[in-house]
Protein backbone atom coordinates (compact mmCIF):
# COMPACT_ATOMS: atom_id res chain seq x y z
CA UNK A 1 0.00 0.00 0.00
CA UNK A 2 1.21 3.61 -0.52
CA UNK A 3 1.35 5.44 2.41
CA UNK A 4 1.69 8.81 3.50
CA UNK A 5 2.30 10.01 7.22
CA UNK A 6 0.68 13.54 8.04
CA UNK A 7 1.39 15.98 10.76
CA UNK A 8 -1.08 17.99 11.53
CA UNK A 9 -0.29 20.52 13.66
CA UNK A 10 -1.96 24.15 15.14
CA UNK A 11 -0.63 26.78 16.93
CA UNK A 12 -3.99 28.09 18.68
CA UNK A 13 -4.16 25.07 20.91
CA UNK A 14 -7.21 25.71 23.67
CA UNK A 15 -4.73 23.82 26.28
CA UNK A 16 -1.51 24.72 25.45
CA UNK A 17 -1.16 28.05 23.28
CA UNK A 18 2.04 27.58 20.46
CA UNK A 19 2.39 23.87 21.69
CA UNK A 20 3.58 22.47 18.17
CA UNK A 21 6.91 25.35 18.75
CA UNK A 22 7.94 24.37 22.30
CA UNK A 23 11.30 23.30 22.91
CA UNK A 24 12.01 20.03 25.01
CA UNK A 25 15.33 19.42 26.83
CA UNK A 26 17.09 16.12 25.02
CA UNK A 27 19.34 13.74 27.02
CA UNK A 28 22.51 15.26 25.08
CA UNK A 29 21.40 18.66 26.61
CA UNK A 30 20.51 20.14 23.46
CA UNK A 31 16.74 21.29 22.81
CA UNK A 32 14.26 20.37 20.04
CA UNK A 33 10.29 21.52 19.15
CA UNK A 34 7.39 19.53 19.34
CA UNK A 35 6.92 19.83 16.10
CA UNK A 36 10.50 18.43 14.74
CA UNK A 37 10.50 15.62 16.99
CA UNK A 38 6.89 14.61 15.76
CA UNK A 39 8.24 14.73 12.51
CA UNK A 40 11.62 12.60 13.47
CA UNK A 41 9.73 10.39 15.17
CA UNK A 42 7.50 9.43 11.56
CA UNK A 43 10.66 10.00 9.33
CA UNK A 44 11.61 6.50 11.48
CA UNK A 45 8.66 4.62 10.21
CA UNK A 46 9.63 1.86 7.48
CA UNK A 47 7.64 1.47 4.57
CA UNK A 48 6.31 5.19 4.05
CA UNK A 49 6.45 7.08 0.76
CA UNK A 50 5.97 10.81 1.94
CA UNK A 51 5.97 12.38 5.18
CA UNK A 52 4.51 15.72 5.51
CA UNK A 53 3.34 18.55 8.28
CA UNK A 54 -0.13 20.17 7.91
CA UNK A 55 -0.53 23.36 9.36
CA UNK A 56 -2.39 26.97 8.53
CA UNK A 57 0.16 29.09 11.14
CA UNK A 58 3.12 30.46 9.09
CA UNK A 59 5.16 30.17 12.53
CA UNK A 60 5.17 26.04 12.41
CA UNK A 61 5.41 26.34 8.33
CA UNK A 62 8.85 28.12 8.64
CA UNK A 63 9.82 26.50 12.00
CA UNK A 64 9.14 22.66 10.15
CA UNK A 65 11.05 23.85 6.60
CA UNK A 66 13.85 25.00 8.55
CA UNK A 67 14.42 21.35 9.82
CA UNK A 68 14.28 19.62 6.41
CA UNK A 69 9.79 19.44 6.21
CA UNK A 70 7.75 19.12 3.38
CA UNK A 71 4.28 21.64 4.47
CA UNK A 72 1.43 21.31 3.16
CA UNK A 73 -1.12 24.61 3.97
CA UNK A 74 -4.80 24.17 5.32
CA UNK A 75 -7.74 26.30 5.83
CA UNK A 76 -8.05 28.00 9.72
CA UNK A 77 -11.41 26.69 10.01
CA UNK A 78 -10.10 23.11 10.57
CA UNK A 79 -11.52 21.93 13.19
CA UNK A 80 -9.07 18.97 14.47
CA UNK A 81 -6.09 16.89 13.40
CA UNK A 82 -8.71 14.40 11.33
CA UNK A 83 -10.26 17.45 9.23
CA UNK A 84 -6.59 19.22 8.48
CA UNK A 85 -5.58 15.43 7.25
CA UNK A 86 -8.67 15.62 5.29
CA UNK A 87 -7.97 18.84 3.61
CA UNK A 88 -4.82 18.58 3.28
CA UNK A 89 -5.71 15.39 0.42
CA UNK A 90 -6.60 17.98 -1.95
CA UNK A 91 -4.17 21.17 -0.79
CA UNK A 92 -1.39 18.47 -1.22
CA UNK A 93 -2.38 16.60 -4.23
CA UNK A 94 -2.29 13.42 -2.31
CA UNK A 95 -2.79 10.25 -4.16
CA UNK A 96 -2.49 7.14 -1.38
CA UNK A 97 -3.77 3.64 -0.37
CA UNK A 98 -3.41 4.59 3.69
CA UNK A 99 -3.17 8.32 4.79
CA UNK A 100 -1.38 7.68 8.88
CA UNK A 101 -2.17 11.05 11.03
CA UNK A 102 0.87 10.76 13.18
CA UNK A 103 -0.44 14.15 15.68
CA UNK A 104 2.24 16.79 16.47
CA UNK A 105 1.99 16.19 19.73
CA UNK A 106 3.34 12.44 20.08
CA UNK A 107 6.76 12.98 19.73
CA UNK A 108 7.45 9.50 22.18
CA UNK A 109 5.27 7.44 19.18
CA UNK A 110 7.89 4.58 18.02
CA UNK A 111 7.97 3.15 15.09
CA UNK A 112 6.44 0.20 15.28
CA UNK A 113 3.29 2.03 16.49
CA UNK A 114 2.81 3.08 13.33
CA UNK A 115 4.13 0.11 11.34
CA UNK A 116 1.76 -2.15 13.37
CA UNK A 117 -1.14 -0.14 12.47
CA UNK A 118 -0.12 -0.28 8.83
CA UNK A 119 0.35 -3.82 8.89
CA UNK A 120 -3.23 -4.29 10.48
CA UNK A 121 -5.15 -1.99 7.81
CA UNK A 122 -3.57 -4.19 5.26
CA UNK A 123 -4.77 -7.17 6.97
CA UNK A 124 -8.30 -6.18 8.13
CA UNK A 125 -10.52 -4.94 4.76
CA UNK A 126 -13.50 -4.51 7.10
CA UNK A 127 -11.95 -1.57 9.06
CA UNK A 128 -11.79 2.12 7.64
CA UNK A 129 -9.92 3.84 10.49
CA UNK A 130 -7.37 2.01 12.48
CA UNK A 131 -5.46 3.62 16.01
CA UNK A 132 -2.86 2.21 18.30
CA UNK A 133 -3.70 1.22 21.73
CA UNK A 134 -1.53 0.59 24.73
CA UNK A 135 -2.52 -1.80 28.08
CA UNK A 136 -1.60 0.69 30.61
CA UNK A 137 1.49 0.21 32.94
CA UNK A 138 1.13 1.33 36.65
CA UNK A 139 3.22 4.52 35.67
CA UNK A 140 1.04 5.44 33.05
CA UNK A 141 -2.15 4.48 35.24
CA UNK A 142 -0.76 6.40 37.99
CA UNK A 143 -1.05 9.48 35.78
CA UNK A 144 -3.88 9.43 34.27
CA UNK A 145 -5.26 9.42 37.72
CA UNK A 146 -3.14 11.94 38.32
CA UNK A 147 -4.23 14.09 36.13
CA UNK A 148 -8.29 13.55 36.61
CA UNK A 149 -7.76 14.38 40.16
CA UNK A 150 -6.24 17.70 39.25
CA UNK A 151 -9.15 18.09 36.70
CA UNK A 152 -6.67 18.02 34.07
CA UNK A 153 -7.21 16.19 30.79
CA UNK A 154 -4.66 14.22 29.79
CA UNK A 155 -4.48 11.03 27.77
CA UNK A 156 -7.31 9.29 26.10
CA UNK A 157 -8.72 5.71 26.82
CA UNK A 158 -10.21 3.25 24.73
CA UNK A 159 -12.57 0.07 24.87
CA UNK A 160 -13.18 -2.39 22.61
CA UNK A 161 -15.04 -5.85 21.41
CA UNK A 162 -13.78 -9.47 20.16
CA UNK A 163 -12.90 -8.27 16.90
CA UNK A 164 -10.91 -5.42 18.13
CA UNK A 165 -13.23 -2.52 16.83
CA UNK A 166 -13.31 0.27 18.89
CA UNK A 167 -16.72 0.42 21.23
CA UNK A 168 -15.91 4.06 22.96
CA UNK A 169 -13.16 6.42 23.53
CA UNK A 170 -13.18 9.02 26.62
CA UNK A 171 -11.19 11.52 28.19
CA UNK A 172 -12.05 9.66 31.54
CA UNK A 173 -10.31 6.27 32.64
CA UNK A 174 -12.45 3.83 31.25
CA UNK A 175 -13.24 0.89 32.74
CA UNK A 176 -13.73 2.35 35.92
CA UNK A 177 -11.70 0.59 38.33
CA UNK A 178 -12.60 0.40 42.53
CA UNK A 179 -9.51 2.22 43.64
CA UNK A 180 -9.15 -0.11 46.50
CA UNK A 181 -8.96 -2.77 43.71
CA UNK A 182 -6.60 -1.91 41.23
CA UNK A 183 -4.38 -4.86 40.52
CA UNK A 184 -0.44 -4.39 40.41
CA UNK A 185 0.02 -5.86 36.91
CA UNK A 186 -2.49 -6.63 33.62
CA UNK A 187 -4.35 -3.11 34.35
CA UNK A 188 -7.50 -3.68 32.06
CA UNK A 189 -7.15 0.14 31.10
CA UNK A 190 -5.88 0.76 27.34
CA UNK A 191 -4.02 4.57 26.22
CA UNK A 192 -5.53 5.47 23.21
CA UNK A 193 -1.96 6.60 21.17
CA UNK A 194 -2.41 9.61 19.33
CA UNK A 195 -2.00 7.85 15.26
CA UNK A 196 -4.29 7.35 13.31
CA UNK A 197 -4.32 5.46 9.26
CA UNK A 198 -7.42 5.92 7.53
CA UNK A 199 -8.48 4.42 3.89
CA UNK A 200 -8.93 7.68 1.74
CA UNK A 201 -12.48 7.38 1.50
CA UNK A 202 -13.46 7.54 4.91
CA UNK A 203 -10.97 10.48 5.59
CA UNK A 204 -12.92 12.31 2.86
CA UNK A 205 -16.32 11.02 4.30
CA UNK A 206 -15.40 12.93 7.78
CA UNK A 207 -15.28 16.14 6.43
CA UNK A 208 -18.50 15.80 4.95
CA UNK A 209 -20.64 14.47 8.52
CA UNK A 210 -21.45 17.43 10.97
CA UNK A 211 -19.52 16.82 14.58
CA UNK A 212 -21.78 14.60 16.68
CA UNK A 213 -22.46 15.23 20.16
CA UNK A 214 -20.42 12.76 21.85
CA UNK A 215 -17.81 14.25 19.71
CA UNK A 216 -18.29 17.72 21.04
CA UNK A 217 -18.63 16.75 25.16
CA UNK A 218 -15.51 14.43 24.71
CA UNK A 219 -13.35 16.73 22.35
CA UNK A 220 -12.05 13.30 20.33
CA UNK A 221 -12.44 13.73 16.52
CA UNK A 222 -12.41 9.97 16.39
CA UNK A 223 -15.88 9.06 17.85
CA UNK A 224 -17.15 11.09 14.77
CA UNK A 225 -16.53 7.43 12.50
CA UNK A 226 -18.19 5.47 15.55
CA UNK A 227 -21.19 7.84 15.53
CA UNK A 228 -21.73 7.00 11.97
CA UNK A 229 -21.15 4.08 11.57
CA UNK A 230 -17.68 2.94 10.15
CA UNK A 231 -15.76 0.71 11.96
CA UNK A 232 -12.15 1.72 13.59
CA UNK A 233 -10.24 -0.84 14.68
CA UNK A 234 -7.76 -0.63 17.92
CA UNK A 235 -4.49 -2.30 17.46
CA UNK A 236 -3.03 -3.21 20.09
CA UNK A 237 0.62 -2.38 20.36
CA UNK A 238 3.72 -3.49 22.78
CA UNK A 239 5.51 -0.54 24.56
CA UNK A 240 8.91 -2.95 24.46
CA UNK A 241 9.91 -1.24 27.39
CA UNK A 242 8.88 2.45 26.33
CA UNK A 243 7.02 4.85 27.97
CA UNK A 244 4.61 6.85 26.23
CA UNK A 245 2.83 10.19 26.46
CA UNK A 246 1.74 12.94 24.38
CA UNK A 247 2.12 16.56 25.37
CA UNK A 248 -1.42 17.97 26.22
CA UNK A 249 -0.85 20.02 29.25
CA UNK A 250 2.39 22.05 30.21
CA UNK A 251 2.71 19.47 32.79
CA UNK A 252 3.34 17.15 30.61
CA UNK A 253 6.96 18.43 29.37
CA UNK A 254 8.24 17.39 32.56
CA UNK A 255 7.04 13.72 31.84
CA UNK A 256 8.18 13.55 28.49
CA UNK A 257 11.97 14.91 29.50
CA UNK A 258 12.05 12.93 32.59
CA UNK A 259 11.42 9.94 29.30
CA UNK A 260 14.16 11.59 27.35
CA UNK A 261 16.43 11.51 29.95
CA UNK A 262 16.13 7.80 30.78
């Protein structure tokens, strides 16, 4: 299949103002943007015939050519990562079997993430969207907890069925678990990791549907293709050993260096 990893990526974040442009302390000392180690982290995908970031801020355009980026331009009235990937087939001239929407803010995303999810799409005809997902590790757990406690949003869960087709994703820690009763290993709580591939048809499909409601209360562009109707299938992935987090919050550069560093 030809395949083509996008970036999207937007300066007016609600959370986190400029987040695609902040710099992150590396273990060699040296600093690097969101937005370049994003786009490292899908120039390591095998397999891949174009990589490209999606933006409308002339900030990230000249930020991402200034570190070796092919940009394509989109419209300001995108409303999330899935829609810019969506306009950005036609603003690109994009002509592909799988478009992947690796986010700009998942610079931790290895990649066999993305090669798994590849892989599966070429393997199951039935799904149209396909996204990792990640059991949770007691670290990861820990802050997602964290993080609803402070009435912070943070990462994104997902459940679902036999076949591996997504039933519901939520900014709250789904299943619920008793606190009293969460077990030390084989936590039954999977990260939704921020990658998505999608068959070009569907991707063109979402722009077309109005945002659903469940869409709107949970802020995840994703439960748009539930709400109608068209199967996405979670992969499951293996973190070999790696942590993973995506920068939503400014708390969360801490997490990701304290990563780095290790």
């Amino acid at each position: 299949m030809k395949t083509v990893i996008l970036i999207p990526a937007r300066y007016a974040s609600t959370r986190y103002p400029g987040k695609p442009l902040v710099e992150l302390l590396q273990k060699d000392g040296t600093k690097k943007s969101l937005i370049q180690m994003s786009w490292e982290a899908a120039k390591a995908v095998t397999g891949v015939d174009a990589v490209h970031v999606v933006t409308d801020d002339d900030r990230i355009k000249a930020a991402a050519e200034a570190f070796g980026a092919s940009v394509i331009m989109t419209p300001e009235t995108c409303e999330n990562g899935t829609a810019r990937c969506a306009a950005a087939l036609d603003a690109g001239a994009i002509e592909a079997d799988l478009i992947v929407n690796l986010q700009g803010d998942a610079p931790l995303t290895p990649a066999w993430f993305v090669e798994d999810l590849i892989a599966a799409m070429a393997r199951d005809a039935e799904a149209q969207v396909a996204t990792p997902v990640l059991q949770c590790d007691p670290l990861t757990y820990g802050h997602f907890i964290e993080d609803r406690k402070a009435g912070r949003v943070g990462g994104t869960t997902a459940v679902f069925n036999t076949k591996g087709h997504a039933l519901y994703f939520s900014k709250e820690v789904l299943p619920y678990i008793d606190p009293d009763k969460v077990p030390e290993a084989d936590i039954p709580v999977y990260h939704h990791v921020g990658v998505y591939a999608y068959r070009p048809d569907a991707l063109r499909a979402y722009g077309t549907w109005a945002e659903c409601d469940l869409e709107r209360r949970e802020g995840l562009e994703q439960l748009r293709f539930l709400f109608n109707d068209l199967p996405v299938a979670c992969v499951e992935v293996e973190g070999r050993g790696r942590v993973f987090w995506e920068l939503n919050n400014p708390a969360d550069v801490a997490r990701i260096e304290s990563v780095l560093a290790d």
